[in-house]
C-alpha atoms as a PDB file:
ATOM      1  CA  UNK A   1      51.742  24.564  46.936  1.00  0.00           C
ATOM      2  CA  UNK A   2      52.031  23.170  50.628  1.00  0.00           C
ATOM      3  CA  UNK A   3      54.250  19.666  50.619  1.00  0.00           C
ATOM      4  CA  UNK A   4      52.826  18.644  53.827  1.00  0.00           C
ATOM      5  CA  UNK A   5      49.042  19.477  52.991  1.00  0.00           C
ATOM      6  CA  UNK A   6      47.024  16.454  53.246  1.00  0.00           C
ATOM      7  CA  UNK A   7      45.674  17.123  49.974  1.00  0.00           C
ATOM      8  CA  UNK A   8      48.428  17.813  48.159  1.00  0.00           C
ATOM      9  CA  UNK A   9      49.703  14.244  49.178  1.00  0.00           C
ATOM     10  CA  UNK A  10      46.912  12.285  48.234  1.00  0.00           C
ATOM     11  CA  UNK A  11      46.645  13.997  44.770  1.00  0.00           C
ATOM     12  CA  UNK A  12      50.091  13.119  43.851  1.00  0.00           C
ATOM     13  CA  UNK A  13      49.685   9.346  45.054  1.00  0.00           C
ATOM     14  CA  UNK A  14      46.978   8.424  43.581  1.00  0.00           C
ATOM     15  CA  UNK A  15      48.681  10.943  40.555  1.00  0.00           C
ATOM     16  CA  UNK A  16      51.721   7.844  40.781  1.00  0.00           C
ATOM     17  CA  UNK A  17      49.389   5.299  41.213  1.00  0.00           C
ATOM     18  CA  UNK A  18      47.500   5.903  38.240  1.00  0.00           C
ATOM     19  CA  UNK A  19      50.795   6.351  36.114  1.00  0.00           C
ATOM     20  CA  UNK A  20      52.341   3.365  37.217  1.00  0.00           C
ATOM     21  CA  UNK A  21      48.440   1.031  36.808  1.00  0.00           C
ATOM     22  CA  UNK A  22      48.898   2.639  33.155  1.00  0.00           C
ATOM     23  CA  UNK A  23      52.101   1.073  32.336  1.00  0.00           C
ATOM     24  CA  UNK A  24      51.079  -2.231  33.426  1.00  0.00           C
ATOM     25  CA  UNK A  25      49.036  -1.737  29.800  1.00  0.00           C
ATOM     26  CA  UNK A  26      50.596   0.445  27.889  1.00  0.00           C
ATOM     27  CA  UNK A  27      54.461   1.794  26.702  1.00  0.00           C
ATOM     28  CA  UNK A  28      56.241   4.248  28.382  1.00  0.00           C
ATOM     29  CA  UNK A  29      55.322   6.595  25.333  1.00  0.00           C
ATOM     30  CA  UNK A  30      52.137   5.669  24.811  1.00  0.00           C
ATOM     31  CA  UNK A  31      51.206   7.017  28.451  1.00  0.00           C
ATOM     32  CA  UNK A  32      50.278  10.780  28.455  1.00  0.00           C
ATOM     33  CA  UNK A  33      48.950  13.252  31.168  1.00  0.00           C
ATOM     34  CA  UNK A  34      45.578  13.194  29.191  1.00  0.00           C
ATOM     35  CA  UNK A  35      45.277   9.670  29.586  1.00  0.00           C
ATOM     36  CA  UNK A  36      46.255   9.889  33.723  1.00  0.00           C
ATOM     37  CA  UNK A  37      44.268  12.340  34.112  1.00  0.00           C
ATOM     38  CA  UNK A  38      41.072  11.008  32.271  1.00  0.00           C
ATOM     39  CA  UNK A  39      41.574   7.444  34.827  1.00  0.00           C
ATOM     40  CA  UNK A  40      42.512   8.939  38.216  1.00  0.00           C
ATOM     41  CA  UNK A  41      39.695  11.693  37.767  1.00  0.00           C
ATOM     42  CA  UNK A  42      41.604  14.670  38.144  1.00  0.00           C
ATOM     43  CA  UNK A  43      42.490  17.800  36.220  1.00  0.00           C
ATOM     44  CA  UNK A  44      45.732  18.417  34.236  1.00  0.00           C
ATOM     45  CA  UNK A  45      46.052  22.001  36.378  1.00  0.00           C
ATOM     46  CA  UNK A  46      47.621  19.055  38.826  1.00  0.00           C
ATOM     47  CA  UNK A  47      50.559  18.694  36.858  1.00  0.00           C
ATOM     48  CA  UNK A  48      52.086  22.329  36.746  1.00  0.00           C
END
C-alpha cells in the first residue's frame, strides 16, 4: 500500500473521521470496525 496515494489518504480520513463521529455516541468499546465500516461506506479489507 502506497502512503502518498491519493486514495489511500482519503480512505483513512474519512476511516478517522468516522471513528472519531462514532464516539461522540457511543463508548470506546462499544465502537467496532463493523460498525465504521457500515457508516463511512467502506469495506473491512481497509483495515488490514
Amino acid at each position: 500500500m502506497n502512503e502518498n496515494d491519493l486514495r489511500v489518504q482519503k480512505t483513512k480520513k474519512v476511516l478517522v473521521e468516522t471513528f472519531l463521529e462514532i464516539l461522540e455516541h457511543e463508548e470506546m468499546k462499544a465502537v467496532t470496525v463493523n460498525s465504521i465500516c457500515k457508516k463511512s461506506a467502506h469495506s473491512s479489507h481497509h483495515f488490514l
